[in-house]
Protein backbone atom coordinates (compact mmCIF):
# COMPACT_ATOMS: atom_id res chain seq x y z
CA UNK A 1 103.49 93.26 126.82
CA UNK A 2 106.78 94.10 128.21
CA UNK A 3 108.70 91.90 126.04
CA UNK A 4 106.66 93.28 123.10
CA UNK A 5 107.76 96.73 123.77
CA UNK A 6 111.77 95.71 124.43
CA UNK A 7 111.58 94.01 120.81
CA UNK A 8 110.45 97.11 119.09
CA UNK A 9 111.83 98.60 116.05
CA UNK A 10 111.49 101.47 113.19
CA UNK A 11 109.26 100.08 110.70
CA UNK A 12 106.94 97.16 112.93
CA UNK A 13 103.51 97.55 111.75
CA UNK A 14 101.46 99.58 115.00
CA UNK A 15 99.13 97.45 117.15
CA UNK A 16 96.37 97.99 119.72
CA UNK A 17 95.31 97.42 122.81
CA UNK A 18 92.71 97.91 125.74
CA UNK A 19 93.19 99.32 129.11
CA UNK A 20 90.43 98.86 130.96
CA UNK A 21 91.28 101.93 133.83
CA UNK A 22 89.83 102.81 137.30
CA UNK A 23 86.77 104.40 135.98
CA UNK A 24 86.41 101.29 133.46
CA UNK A 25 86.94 103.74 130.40
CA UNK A 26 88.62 101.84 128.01
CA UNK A 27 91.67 103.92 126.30
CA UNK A 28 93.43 102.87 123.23
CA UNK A 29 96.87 101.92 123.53
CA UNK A 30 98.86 101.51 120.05
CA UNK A 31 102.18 99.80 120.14
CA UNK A 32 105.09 101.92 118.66
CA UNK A 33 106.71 102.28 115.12
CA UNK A 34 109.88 103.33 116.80
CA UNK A 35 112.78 101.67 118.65
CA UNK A 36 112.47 101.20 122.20
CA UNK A 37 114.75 99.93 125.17
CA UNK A 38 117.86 100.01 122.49
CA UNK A 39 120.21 103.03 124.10
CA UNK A 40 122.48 103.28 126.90
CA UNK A 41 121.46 105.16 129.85
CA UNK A 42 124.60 107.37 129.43
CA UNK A 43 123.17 107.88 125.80
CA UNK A 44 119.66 108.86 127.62
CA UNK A 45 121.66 111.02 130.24
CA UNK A 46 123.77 112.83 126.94
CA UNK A 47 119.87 113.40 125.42
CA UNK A 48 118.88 114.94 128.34
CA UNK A 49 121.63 117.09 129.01
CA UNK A 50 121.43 118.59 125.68
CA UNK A 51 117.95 119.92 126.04
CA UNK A 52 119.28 121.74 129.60
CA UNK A 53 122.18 123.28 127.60
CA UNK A 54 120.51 123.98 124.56
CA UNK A 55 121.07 127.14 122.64
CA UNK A 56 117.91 128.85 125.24
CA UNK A 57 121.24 128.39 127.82
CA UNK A 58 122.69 131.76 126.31
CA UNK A 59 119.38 133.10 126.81
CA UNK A 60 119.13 132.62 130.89
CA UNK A 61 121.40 135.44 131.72
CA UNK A 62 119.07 138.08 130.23
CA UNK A 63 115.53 136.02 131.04
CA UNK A 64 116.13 134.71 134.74
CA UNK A 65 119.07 136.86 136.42
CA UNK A 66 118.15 140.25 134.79
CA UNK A 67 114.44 139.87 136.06
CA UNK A 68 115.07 138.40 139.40
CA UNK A 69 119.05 139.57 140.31
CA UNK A 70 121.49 137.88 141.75
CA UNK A 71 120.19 136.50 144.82
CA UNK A 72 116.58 135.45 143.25
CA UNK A 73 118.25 134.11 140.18
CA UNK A 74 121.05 132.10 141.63
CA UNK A 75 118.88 130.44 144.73
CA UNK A 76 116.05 129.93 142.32
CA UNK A 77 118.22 128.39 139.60
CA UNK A 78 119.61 126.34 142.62
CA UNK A 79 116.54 125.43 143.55
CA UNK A 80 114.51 124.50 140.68
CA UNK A 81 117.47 122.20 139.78
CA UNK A 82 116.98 120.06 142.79
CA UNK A 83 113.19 120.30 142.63
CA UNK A 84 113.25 119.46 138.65
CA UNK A 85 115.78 116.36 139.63
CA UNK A 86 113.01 115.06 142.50
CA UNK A 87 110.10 115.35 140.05
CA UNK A 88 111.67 113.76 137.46
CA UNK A 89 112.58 111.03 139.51
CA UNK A 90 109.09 110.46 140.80
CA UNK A 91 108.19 110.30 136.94
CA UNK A 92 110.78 107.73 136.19
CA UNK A 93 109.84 105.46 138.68
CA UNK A 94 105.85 105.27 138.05
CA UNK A 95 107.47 103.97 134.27
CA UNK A 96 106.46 100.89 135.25
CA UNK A 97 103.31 100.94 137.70
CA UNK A 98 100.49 98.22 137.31
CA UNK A 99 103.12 95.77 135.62
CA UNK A 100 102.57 97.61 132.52
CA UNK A 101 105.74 100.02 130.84
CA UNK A 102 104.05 102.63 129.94
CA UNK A 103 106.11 104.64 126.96
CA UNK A 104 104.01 107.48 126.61
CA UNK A 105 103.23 110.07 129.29
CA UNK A 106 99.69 110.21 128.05
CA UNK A 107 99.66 105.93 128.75
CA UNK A 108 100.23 106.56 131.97
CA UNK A 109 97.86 108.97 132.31
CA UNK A 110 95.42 106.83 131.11
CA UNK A 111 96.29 104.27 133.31
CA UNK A 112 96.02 105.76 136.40
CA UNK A 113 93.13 108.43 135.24
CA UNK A 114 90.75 107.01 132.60
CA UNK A 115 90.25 107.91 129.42
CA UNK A 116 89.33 111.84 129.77
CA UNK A 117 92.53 112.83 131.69
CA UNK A 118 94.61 110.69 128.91
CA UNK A 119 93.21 113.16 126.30
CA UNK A 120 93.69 116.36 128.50
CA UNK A 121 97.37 115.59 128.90
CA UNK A 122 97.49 114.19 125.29
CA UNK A 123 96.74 117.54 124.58
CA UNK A 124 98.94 119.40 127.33
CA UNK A 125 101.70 117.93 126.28
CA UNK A 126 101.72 118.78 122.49
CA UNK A 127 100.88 122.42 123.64
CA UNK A 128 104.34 121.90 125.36
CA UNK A 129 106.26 120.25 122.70
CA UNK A 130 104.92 122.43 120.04
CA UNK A 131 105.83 125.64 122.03
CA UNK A 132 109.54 124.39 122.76
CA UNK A 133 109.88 123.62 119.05
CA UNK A 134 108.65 126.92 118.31
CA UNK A 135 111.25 127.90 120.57
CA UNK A 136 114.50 126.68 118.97
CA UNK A 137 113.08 127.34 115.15
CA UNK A 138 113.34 131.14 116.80
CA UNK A 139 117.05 130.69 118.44
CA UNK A 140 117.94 128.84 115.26
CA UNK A 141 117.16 131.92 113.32
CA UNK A 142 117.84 134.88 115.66
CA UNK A 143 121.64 132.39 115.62
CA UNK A 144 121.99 132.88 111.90
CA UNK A 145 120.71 136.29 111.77
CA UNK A 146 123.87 137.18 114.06
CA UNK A 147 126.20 135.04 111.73
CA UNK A 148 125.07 136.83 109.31
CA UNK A 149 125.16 140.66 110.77
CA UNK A 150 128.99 140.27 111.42
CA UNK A 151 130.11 139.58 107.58
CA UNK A 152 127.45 141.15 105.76
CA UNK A 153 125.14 143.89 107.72
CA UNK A 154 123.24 145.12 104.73
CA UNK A 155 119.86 144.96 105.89
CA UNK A 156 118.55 143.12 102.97
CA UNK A 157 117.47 140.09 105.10
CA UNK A 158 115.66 140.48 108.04
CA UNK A 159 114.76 137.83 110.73
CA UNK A 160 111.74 136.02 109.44
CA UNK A 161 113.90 135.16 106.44
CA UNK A 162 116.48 133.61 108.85
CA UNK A 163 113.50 131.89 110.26
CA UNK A 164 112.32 130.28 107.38
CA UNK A 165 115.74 128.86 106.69
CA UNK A 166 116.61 127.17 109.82
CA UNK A 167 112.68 125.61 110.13
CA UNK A 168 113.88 124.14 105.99
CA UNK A 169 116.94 122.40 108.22
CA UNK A 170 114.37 121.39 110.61
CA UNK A 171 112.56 120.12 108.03
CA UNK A 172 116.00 117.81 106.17
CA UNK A 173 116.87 116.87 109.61
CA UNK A 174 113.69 115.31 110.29
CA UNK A 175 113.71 114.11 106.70
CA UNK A 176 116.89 112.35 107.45
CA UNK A 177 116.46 110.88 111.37
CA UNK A 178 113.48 108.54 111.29
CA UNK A 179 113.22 108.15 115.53
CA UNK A 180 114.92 109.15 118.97
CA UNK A 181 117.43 106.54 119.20
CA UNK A 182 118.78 107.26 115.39
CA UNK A 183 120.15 110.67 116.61
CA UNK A 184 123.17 108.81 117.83
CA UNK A 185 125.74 109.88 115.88
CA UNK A 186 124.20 113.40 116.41
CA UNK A 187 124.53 113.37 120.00
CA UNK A 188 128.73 114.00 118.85
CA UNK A 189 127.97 116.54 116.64
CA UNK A 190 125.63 118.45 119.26
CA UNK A 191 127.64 118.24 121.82
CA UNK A 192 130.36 119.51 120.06
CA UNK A 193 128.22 122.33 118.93
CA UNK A 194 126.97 122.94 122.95
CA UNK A 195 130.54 122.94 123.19
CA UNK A 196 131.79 125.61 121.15
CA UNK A 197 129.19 128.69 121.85
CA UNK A 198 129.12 127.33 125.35
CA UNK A 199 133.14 127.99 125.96
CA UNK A 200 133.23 130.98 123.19
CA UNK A 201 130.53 132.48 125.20
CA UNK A 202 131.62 131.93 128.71
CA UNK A 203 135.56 132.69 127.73
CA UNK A 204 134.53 136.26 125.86
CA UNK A 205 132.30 137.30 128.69
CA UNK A 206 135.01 136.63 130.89
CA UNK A 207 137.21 139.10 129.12
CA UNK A 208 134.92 141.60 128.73
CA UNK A 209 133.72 141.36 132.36
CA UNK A 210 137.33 141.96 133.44
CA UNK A 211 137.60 144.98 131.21
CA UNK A 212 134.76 146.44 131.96
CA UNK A 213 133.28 149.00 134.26
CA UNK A 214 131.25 148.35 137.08
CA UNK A 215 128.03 147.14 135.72
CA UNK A 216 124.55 147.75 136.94
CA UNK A 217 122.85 144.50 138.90
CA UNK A 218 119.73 146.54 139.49
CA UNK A 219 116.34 144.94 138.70
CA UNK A 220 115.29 147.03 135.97
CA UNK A 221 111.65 148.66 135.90
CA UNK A 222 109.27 149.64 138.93
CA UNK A 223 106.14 148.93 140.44
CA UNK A 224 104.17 146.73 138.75
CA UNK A 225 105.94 145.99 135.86
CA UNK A 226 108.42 144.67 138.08
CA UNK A 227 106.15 142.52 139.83
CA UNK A 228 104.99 140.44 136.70
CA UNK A 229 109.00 140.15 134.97
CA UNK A 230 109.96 138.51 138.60
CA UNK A 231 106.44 136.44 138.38
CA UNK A 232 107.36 135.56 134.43
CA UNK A 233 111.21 134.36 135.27
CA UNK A 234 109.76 131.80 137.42
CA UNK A 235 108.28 130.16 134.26
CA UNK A 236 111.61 130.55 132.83
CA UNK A 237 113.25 128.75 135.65
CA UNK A 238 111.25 126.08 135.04
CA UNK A 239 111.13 125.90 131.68
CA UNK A 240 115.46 125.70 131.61
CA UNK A 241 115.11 121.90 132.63
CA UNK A 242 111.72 120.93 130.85
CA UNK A 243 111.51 117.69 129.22
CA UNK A 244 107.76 117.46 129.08
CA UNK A 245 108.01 113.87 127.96
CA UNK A 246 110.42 111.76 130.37
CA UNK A 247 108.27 108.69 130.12
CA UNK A 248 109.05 108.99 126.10
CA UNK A 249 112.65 109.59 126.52
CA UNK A 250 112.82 106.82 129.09
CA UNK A 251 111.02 104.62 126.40
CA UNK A 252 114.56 104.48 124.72
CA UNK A 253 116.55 102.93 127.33
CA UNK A 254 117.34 99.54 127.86
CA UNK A 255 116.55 97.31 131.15
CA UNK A 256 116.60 97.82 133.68
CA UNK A 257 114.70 100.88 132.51
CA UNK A 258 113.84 102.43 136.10
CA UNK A 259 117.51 102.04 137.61
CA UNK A 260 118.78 103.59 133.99
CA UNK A 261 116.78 105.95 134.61
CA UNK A 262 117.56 107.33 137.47
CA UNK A 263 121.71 106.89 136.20
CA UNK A 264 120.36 108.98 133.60
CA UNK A 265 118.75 111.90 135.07
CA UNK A 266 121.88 111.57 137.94
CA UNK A 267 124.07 112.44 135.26
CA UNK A 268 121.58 115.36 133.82
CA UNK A 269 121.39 116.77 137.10
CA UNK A 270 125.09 117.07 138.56
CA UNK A 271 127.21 117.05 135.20
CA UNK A 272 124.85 117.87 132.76
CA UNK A 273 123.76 121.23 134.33
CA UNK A 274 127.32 122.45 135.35
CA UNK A 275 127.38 124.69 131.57
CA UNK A 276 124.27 126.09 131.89
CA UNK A 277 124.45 127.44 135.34
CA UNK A 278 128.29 128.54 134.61
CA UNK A 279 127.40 130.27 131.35
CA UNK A 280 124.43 131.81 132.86
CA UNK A 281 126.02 133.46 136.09
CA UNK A 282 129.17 134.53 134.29
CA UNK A 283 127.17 136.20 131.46
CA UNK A 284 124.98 138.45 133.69
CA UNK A 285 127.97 139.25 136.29
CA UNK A 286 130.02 140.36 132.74
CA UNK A 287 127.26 142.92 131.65
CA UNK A 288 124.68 143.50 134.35
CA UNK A 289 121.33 144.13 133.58
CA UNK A 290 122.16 144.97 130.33
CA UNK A 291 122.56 141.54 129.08
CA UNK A 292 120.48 140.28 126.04
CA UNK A 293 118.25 137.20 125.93
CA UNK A 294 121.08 136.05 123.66
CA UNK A 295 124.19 135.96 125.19
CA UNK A 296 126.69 136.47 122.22
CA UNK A 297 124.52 139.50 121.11
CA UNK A 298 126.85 141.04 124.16
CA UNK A 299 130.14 139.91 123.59
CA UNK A 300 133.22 140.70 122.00
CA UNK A 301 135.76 138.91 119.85
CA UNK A 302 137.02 137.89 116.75
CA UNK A 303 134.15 137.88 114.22
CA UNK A 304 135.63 134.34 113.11
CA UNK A 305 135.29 133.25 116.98
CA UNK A 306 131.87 134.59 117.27
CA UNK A 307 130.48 133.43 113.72
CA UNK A 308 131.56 129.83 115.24
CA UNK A 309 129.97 130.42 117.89
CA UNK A 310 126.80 131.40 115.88
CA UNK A 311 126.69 128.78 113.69
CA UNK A 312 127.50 125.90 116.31
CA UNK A 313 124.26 127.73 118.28
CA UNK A 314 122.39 127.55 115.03
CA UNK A 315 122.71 123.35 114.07
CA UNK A 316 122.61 122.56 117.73
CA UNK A 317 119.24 124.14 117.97
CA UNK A 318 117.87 122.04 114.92
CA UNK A 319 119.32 118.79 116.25
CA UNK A 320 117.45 119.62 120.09
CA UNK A 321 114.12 120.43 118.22
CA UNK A 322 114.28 116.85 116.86
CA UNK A 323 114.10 115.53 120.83
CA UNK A 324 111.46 117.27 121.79
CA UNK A 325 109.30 116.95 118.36
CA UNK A 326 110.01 113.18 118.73
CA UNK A 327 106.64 112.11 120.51
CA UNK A 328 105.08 113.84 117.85
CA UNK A 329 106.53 112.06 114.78
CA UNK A 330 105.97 108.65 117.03
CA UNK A 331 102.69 109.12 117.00
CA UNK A 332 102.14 110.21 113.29
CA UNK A 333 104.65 107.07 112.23
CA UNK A 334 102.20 104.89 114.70
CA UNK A 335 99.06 105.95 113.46
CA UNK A 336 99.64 105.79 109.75
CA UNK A 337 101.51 102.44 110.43
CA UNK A 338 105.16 103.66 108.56
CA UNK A 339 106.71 100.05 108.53
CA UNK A 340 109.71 98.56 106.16
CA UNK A 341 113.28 100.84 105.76
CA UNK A 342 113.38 103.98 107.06
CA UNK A 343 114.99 104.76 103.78
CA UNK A 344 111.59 103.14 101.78
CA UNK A 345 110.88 105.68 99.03
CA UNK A 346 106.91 105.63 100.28
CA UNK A 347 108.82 106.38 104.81
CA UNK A 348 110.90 109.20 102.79
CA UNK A 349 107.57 110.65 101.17
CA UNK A 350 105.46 110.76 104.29
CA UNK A 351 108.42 112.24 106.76
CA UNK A 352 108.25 115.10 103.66
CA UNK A 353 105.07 116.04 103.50
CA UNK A 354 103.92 114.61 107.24
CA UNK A 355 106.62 116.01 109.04
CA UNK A 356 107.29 118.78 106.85
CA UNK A 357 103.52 120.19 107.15
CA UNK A 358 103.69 119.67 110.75
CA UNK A 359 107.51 122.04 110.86
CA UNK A 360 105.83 124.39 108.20
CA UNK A 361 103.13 125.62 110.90
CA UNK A 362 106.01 125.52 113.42
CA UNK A 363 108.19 128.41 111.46
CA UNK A 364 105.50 130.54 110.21
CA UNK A 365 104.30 131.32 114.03
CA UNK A 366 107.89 131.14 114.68
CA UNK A 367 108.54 134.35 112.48
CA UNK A 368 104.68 135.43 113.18
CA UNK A 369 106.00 136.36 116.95
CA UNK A 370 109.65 136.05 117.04
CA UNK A 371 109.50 137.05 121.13
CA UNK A 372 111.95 134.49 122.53
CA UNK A 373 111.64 135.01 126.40
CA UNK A 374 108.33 135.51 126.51
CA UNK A 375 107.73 132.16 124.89
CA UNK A 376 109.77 130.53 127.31
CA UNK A 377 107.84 131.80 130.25
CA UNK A 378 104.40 131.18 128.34
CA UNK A 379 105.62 127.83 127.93
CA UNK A 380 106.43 127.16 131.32
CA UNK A 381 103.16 128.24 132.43
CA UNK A 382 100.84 126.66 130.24
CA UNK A 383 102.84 122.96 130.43
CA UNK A 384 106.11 122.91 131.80
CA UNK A 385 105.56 123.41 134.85
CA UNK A 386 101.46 121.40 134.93
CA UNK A 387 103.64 118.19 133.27
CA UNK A 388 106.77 118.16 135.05
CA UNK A 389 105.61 119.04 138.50
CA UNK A 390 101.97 118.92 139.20
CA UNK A 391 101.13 116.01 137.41
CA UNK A 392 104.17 113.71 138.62
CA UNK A 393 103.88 114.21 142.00
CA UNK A 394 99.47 113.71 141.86
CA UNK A 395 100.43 110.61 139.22
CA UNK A 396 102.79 109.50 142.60
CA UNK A 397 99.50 110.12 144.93
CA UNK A 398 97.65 108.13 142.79
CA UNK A 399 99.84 105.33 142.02
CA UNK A 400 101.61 104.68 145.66
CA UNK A 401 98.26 105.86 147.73
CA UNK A 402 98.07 102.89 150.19
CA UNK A 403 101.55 103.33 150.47
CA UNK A 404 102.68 106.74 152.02
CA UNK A 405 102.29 108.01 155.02
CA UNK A 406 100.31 110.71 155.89
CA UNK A 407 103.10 113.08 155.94
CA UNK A 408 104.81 111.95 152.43
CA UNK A 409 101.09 112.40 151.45
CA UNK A 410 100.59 115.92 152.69
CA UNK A 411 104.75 116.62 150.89
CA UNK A 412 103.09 115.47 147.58
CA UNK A 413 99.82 118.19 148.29
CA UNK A 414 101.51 120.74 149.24
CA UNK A 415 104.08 120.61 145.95
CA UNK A 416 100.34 120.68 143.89
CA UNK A 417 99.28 123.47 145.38
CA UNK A 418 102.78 125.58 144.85
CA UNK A 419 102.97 124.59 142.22
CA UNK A 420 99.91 125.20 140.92
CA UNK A 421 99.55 128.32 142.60
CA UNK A 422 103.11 129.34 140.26
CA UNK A 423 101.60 128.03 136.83
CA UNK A 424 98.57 130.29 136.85
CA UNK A 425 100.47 133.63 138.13
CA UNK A 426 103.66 132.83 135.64
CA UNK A 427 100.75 132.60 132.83
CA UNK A 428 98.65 135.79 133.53
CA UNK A 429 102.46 137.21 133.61
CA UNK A 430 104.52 135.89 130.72
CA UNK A 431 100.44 136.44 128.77
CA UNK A 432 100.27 140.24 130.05
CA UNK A 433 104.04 140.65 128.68
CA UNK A 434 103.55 139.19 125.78
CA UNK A 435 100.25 141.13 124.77
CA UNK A 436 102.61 144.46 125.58
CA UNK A 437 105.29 143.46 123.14
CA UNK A 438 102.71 142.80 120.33
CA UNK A 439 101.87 146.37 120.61
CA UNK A 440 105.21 147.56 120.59
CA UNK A 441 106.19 145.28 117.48
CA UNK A 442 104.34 144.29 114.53
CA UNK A 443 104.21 140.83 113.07
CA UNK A 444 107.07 139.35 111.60
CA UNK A 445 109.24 141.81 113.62
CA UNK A 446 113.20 142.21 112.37
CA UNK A 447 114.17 141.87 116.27
């Protein structure tokens, strides 16, 4: 099977297979349409940096340090980090349990669960992937909206206009990069993108910050309302390193797959986070609690600096959806058995109309409810947080069970129940926040 999977390209015809699990449920295992154990694990480690400094990074000033200050926000940032690192490691190395490789999250589910639990987290985890797309087709827009507010602030288009365009370059990008591994010459382009608003963003905060007044670091609001902002930036935290799908992205890389890995999410975890944590400190200590949930909303410059800046946050958003909407073209390509030249006239037609449906829904909810941070802590609640730190460290349970000790078995319980404890109180929050905005804005608000 293993050797199956290592051969795999864009375009072989989808096969099936039978699991027979632990409650003897049999689950359906297709093969995959796309490439597999083809890329680098400094390729991997570049793919998974990206999503950590993503265009949400200008967002983490306003959405985790305004809500929790600077002690909460820097320790928990700190601290989710290194917790996000271990459970991603724990995921990494069950890639491989039962002599199987198991490329999908929901395989190994099914493996070590049955067939029941690999339909729940079938499900989870497009919930999460379709809420992190819906994510970036927002930034995307709210990024253009700005570009276009410093050369031409006429009013005449508003934000779900904005919207619409940048899910139409969601929709040519997908169009144009069949699978995962074909983003490679992409990875350049987005990390020059990251680049640019990353250093535009941290240099002009800098300068303003020095210029400035002393700013307020207060927590903003009282009593309860308080309460359930601190309770909804600890979805946030979690939701700034989400993958959701590490067994997918570790699909890509090439043997040894475990040991590359682990390189991989090394590399996420030490050099890969350094932007995100500088950009995100500097930006609240430059404008207090006033900062937005879009950093460059706040600064000042040169409008040619700052429409840069814009547009690199803009493109590099559209290129990070494709990551994370990845497992869901795989399984559409897989399914409908997409085999031949990714170019193929008959490939081109279904990524349109396929892909393009499934991006259509994405943008119209997108624009529906353009609220940014609350979308980030509703997705950490509802999925993030279940799939990248509950589940990895039962799947571990489950997987190594006659061999832990009692105590590394009681570690792995009592991460559940914190865990799962967090989920459900950063749900009822980032829910009860969002329900309050909703009655403060209409649909399609011009935010």
């Amino acid at each position: 099977m293993e050797d199956e999977h290592n051969n795999g390209v864009y375009g072989q015809s989808p096969s099936y297979r039978k699991e027979k699990t632990e409650d003897e449920h049999s689950v359906v295992i297709p093969d995959t349409a796309h490439q597999v154990s083809n890329d680098s694990w400094f390729q991997v480690g570049v793919v998974l940096s990206m999503g950590v400094n993503s265009a949400y990074a200008l967002g983490y000033s306003g959405t985790i340090m305004v809500p929790l200050g600077w002690i909460g926000g820097v320790v928990g940032l700190v601290l989710s980090t290194i917790v996000s690192l271990y459970a991603s490691a724990l995921m990494a190395k069950l890639h491989e349990v039962g002599g199987k490789r198991h490329i999908r999250y929901r395989d190994l589910a099914g493996f070590l669960y049955g067939r029941t639990a690999y339909m729940l987290i079938w499900a989870l985890q497009y919930a999460n992937l379709f809420l992190i797309n819906i994510g970036y087709v927002i930034m995307s827009g709210s990024a253009l909206k700005a570009f276009y507010v410093i050369f031409r602030d006429d009013h005449q288009l508003k934000l779900p206009h904005f919207i619409a365009i940048a899910g139409l370059a969601c929709i040519l990008f997908a169009i144009a990069t069949p699978h995962l591994s074909a983003l490679r010459v992409w990875l350049g382009f987005s990390t020059l993108f990251m680049v640019l608003y990353l250093s535009i963003a941290f240099a002009l905060s800098v300068k303003d910050g020095v210029k400035a007044s002393p700013r307020d670091y207060s927590i903003p609001g009282s009593g309860a309302n308080t309460i359930w902002a601190i309770i909804g930036a600890t979805g946030n935290l979690f939701f700034a390193f989400n993958t959701g799908m590490i067994p997918e992205i570790q699909a890509t890389i090439r043997q040894p797959v475990v040991r590359n890995m682990v390189k991989a999410l090394n590399f996420q975890f030490t050099v890969g986070v350094v932007p995100m944590h500088a950009v995100t400190y500097i930006g609240y200590w430059a404008y207090g609690s006033g900062v937005s949930s879009y950093l460059l909303n706040n600064v000042h410059g040169p409008d040619w600096l700052l429409g840069v800046a814009h547009l690199s946050a803009f493109f590099q958003a559209i290129i990070t959806l494709h990551i994370f909407a990845s497992p869901t073209y795989e399984f559409l390509d897989t399914k409908y058995g997409i085999k031949g030249s990714a170019l193929a006239p008959r490939n081109l037609a279904f990524r349109l109309f396929v892909r393009g449906g499934y991006l259509i829904m994405t943008t119209f909810l997108s624009a529906l409810l353009p609220f940014l941070g609350n979308f980030m802590s509703l997705t950490g609640a509802i999925s993030t947080i279940p799939l990248t730190f509950i589940l990895p460290n039962h799947m571990y349970l489950v997987a190594k069970k006659n061999k832990l000790s009692s105590l590394q078995k009681s570690w792995h319980w009592l991460n559940i129940l914190v865990f799962g404890c967090m989920s459900v109180a950063a749900f009822v929050a980032a829910l009860k926040l969002t329900i309050l905005q909703t009655q403060t804005y209409h649909v399609f608000a011009d935010l």
